[in-house]
C-alpha atoms as a PDB file:
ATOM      1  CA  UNK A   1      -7.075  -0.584  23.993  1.00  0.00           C
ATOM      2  CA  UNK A   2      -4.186   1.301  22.179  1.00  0.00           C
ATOM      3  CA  UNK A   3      -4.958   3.854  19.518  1.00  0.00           C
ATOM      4  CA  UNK A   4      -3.564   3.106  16.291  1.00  0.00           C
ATOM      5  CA  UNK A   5      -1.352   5.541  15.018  1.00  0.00           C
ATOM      6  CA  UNK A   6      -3.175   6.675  10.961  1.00  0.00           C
ATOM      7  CA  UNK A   7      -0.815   8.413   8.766  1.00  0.00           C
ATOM      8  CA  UNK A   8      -1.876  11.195   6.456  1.00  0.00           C
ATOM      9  CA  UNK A   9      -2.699  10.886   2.902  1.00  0.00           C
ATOM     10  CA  UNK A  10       0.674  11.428   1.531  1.00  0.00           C
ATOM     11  CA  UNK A  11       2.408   8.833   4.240  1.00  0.00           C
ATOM     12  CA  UNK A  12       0.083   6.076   3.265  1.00  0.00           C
ATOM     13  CA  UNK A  13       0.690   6.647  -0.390  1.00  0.00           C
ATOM     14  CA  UNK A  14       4.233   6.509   0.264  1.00  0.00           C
ATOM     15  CA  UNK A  15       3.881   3.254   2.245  1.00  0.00           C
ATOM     16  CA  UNK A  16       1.529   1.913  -1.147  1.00  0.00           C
ATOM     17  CA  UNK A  17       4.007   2.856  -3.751  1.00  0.00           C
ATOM     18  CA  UNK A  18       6.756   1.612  -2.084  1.00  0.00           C
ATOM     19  CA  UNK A  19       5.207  -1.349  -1.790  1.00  0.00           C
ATOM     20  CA  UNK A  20       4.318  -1.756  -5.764  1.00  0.00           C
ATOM     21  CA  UNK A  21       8.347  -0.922  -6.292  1.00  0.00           C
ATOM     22  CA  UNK A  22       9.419  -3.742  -4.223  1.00  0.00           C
ATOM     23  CA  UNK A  23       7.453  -5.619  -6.249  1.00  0.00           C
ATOM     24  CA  UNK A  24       9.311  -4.053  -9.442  1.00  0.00           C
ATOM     25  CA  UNK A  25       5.212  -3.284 -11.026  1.00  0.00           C
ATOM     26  CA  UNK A  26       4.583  -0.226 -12.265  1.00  0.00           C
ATOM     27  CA  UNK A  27       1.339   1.711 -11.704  1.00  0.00           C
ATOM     28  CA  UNK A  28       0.049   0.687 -14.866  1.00  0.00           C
ATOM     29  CA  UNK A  29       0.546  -2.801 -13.733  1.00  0.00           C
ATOM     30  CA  UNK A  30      -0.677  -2.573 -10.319  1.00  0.00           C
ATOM     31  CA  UNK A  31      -3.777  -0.268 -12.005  1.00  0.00           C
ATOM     32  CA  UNK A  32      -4.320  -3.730 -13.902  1.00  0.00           C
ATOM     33  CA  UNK A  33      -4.259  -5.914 -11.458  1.00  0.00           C
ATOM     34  CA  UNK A  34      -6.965  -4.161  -9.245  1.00  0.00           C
ATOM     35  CA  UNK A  35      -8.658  -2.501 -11.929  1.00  0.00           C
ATOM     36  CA  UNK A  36      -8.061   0.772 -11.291  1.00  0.00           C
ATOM     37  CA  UNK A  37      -6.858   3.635 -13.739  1.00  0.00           C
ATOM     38  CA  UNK A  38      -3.226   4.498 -13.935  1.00  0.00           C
ATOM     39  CA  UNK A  39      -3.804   7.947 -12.855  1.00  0.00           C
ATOM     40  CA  UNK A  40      -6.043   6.835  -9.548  1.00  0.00           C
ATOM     41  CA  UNK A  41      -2.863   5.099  -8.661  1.00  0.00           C
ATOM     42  CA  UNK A  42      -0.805   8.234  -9.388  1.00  0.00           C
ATOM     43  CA  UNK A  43      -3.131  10.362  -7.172  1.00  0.00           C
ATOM     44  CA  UNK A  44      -3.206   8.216  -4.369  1.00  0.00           C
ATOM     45  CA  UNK A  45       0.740   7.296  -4.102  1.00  0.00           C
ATOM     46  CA  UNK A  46       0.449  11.069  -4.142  1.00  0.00           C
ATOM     47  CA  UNK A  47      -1.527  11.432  -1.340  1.00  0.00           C
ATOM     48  CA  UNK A  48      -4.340  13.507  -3.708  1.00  0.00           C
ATOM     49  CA  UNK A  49      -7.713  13.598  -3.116  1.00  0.00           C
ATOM     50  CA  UNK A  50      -9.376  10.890  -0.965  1.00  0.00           C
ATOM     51  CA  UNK A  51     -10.066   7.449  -1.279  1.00  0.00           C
ATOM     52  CA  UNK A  52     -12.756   5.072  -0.240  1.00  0.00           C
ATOM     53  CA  UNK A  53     -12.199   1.655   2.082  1.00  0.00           C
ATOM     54  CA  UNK A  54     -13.078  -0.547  -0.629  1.00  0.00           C
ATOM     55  CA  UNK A  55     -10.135   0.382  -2.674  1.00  0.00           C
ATOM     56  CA  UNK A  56      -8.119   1.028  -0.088  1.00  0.00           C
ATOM     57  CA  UNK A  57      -8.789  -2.653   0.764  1.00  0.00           C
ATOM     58  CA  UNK A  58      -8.143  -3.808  -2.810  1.00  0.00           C
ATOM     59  CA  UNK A  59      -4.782  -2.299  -2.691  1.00  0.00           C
ATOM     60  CA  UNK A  60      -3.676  -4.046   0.297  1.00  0.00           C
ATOM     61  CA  UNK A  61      -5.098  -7.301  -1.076  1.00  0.00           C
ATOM     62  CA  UNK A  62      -3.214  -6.711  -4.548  1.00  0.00           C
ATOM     63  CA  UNK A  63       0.089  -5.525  -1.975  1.00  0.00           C
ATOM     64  CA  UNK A  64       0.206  -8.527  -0.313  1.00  0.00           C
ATOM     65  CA  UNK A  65       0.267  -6.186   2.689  1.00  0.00           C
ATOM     66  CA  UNK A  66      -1.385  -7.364   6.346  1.00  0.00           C
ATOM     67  CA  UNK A  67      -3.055  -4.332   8.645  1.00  0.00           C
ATOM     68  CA  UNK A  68      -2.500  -4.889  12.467  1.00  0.00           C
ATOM     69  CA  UNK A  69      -3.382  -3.031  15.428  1.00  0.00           C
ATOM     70  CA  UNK A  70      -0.718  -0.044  16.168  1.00  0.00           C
ATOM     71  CA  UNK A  71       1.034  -0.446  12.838  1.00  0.00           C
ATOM     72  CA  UNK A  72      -0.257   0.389   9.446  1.00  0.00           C
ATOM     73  CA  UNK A  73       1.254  -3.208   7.607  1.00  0.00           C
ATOM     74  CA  UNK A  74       3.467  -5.905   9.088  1.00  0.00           C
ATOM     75  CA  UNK A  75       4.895  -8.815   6.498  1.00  0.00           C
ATOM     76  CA  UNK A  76       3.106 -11.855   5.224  1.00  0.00           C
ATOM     77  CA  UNK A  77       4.761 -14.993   6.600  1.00  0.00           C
ATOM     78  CA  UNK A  78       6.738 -15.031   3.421  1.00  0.00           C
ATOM     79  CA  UNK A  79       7.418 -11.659   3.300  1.00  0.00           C
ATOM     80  CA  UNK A  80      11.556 -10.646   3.603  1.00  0.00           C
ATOM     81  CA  UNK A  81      11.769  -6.977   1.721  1.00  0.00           C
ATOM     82  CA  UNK A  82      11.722  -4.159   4.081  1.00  0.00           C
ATOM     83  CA  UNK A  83      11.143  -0.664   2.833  1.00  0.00           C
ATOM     84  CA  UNK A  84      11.058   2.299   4.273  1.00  0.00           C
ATOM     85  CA  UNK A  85       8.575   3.775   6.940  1.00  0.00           C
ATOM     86  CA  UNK A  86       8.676   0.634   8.179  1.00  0.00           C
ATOM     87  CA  UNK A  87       6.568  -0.945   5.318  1.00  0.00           C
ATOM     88  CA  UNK A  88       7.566  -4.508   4.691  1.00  0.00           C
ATOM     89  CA  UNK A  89       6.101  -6.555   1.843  1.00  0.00           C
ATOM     90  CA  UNK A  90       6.954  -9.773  -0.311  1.00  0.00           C
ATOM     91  CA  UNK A  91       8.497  -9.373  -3.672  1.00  0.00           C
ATOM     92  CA  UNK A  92       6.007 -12.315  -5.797  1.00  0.00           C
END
């Protein structure tokens, strides 16, 4: 089995908000849609503080971001914006 490589808290809240800009929201927008608070989004693009799975998961969902084994996301099938750190997503 290979061993996934997990980023730190500020590289996966890179990966996030680069993934709510391709998608032109804003934090309060994306705070909306998974009904969070503006400011938790802040903190976690960030990288502040921690953050449990459940959100985590609720971000990916909202995203339209995939996990795989040995790479944090890989696209949707309809998926054609790449970002950087190798984040891809689909602009909806």
């Amino acid at each position: 089995m290979s061993r996934a490589r997990i980023p730190s808290p500020p590289d996966l809240g890179i990966y996030l908000r680069d993934a709510r800009r391709a998608k032109d929201w804003t934090q309060s927008q994306l705070a909306e849609r998974t009904s969070m608070r503006q400011l938790t989004i802040s903190n976690i693009e960030r990288g502040v503080g921690s953050m449990p799975l459940a959100r985590l998961i609720t971000l990916i969902a909202a995203l339209g971001l995939a996990p795989v084994q040995g790479r944090l996301w890989i696209p949707r099938p309809q998926s054609t914006t790449r970002r950087r750190l190798g984040l891809v997503c689909s602009k909806t």
